[in-house]
Protein backbone atom coordinates (compact mmCIF):
# COMPACT_ATOMS: atom_id res chain seq x y z
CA UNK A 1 -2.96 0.25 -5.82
CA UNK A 2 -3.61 3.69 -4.07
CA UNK A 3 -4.57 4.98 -0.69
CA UNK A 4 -7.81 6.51 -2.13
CA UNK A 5 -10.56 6.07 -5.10
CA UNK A 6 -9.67 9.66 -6.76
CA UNK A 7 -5.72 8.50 -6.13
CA UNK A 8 -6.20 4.87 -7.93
CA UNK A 9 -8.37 6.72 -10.68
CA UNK A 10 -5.17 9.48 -11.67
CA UNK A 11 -2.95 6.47 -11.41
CA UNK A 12 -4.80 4.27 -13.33
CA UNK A 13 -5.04 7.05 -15.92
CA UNK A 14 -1.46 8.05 -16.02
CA UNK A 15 -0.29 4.78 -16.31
CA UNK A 16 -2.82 3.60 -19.25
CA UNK A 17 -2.01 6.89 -21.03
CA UNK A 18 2.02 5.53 -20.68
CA UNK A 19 0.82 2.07 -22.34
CA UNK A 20 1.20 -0.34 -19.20
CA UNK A 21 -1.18 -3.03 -19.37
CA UNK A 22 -3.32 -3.23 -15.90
CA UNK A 23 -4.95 -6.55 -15.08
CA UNK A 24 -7.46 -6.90 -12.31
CA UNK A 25 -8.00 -10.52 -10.61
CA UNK A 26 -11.38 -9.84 -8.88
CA UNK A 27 -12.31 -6.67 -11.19
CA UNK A 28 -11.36 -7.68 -14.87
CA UNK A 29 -14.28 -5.35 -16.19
CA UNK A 30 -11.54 -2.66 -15.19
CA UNK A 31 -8.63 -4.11 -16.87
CA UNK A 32 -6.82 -1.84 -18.84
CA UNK A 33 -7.78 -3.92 -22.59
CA UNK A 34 -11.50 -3.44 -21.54
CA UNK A 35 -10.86 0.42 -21.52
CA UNK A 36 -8.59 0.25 -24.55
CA UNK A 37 -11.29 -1.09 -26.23
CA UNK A 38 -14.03 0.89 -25.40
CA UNK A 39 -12.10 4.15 -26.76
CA UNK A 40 -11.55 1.49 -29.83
CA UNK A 41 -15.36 1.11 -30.35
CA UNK A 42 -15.72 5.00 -30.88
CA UNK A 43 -17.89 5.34 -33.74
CA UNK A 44 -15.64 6.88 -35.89
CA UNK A 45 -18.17 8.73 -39.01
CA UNK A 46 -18.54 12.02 -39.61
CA UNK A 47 -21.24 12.20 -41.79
CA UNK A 48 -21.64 14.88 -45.21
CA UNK A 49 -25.16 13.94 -47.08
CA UNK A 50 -25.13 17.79 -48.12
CA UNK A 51 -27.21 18.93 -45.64
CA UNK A 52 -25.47 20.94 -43.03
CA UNK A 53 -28.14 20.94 -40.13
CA UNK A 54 -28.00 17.35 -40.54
CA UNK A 55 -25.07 16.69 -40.55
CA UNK A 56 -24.34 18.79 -37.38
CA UNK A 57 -27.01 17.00 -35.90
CA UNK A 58 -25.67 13.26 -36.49
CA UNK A 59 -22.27 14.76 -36.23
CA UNK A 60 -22.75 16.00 -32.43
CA UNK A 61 -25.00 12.58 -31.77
CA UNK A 62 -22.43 10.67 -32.83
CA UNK A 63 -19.73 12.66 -30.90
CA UNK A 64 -22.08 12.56 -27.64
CA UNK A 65 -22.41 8.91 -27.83
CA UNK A 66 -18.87 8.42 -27.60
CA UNK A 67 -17.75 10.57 -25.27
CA UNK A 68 -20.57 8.50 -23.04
CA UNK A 69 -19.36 5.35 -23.65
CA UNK A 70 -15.72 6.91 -22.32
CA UNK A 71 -16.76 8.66 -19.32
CA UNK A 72 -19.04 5.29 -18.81
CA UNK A 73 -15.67 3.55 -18.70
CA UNK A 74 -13.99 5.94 -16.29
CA UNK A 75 -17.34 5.72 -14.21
CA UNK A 76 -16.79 1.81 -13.87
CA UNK A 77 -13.32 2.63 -12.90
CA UNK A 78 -13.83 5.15 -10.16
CA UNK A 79 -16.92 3.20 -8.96
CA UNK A 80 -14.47 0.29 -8.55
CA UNK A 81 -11.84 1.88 -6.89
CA UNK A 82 -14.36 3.61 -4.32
CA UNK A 83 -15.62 0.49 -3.44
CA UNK A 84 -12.13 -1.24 -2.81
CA UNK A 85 -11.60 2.42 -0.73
CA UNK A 86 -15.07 1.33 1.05
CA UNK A 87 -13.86 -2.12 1.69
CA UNK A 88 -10.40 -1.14 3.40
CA UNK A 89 -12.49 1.51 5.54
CA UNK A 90 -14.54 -1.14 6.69
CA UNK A 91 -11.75 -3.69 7.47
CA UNK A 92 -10.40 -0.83 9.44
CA UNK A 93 -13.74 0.04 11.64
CA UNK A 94 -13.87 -3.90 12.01
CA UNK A 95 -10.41 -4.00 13.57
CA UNK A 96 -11.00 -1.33 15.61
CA UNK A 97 -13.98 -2.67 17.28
CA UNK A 98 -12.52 -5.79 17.50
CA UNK A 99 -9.46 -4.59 19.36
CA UNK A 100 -11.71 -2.68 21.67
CA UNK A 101 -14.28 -5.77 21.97
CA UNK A 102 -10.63 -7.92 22.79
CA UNK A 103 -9.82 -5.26 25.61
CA UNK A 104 -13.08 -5.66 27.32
CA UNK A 105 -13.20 -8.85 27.71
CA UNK A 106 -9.83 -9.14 29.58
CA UNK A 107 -7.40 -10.12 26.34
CA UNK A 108 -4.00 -8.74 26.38
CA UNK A 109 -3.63 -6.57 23.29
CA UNK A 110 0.54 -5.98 22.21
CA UNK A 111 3.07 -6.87 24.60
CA UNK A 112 2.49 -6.05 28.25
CA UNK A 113 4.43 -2.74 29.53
CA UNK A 114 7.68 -3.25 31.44
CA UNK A 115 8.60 -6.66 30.14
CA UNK A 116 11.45 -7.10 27.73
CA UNK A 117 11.15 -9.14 24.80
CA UNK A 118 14.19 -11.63 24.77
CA UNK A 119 15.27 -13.15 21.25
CA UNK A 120 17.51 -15.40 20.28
CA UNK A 121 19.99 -12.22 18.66
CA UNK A 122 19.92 -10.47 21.93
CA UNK A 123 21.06 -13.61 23.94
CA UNK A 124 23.80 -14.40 21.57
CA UNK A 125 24.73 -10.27 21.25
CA UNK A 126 25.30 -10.36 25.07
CA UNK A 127 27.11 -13.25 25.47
CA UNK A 128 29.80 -11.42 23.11
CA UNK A 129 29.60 -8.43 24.96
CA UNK A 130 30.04 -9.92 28.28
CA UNK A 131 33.53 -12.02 27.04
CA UNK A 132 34.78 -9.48 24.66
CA UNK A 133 33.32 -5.77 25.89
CA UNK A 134 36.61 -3.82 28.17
CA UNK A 135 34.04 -3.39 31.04
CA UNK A 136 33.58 -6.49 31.27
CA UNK A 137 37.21 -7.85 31.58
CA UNK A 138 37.33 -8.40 27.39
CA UNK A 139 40.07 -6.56 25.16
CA UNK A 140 37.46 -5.00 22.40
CA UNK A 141 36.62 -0.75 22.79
CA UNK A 142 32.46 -0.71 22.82
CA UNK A 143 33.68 0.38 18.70
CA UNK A 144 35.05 -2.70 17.89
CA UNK A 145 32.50 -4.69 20.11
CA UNK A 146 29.60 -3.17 18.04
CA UNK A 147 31.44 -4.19 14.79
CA UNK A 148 31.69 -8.09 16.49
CA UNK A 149 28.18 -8.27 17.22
CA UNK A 150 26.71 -6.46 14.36
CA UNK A 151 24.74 -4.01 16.30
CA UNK A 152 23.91 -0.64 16.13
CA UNK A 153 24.99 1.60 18.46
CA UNK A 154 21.52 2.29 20.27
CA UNK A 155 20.85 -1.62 20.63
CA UNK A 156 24.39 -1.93 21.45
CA UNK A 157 24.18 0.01 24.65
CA UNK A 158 21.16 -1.06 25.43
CA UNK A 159 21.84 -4.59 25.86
CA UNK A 160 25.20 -3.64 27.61
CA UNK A 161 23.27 -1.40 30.00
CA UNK A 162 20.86 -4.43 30.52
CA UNK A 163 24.30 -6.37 31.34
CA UNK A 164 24.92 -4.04 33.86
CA UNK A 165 21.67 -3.81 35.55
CA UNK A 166 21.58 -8.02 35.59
CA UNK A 167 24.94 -8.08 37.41
């Protein structure tokens, strides 16, 4: 969902506060209805028995408790986001190391240098070059070859220059 915990977190926020629905597979505690309804479980009283200093009292306890159970919520979120953050980082390292575990003992990593990767476009590309191309005894400009074949111009010169080098 993000590149980063704090990232997923602002997201998240931005797009609950816009009314999209999020639904987590492995982390449904985090699913946007289970926030929705911990801001609906507010306790929403605001006592007046008479006696100010009590009421302030309850009042403030009751307004404490609630903001808790929000930032409670948003704790669950950010805790689950850093650990999907943790879990990427990881899967990183663990590439890493195996790549470098691969290269010492003798495996071929990527494609070796200097060896040109044939496909089955490039075959049929050069085929049209060679009977259609001017330079090579065809009637099409390299402009209207490049239209034939579909290529762009850099992989269009490159295979002709590969033609040339083969013959």
């Amino acid at each position: 969902m993000s590149r980063n915990s704090q990232e997923g977190c602002e997201l998240y926020e931005r797009l609950f506060n816009n009314g999209i629905t999020i639904e987590f597979l492995k982390e449904p505690h985090i699913n946007t209805e289970v926030y929705k309804q911990a801001l609906q479980n507010q306790i929403k009283i605001k006592l007046d028995t008479g006696n100010i200093a009590t009421d302030e009292l309850m009042n403030s306890i009751i307004e404490a408790l609630n903001k808790y159970t929000i930032e409670l919520a948003k704790e669950q979120i950010q805790i689950a986001f850093d650990q999907a953050e943790k879990e990427v980082q990881d899967l990183r390292q663990r590439t890493k190391e195996g790549i470098i575990t691969a290269k010492l003992n003798g495996k071929q990593i990527g494609q070796r240098k200097g060896i040109k990767l044939i496909t089955k476009k490039s075959i049929k590309a050069k085929e049209i070059i060679l009977k259609h191309s001017k330079e090579f005894d065809g009637t099409l400009n390299d402009i209207e070859c490049m239209k034939l074949t579909g290529l762009t111009r850099n992989t269009y010169y490159k295979y002709k220059r590969e033609l040339k080098e083969n013959i």
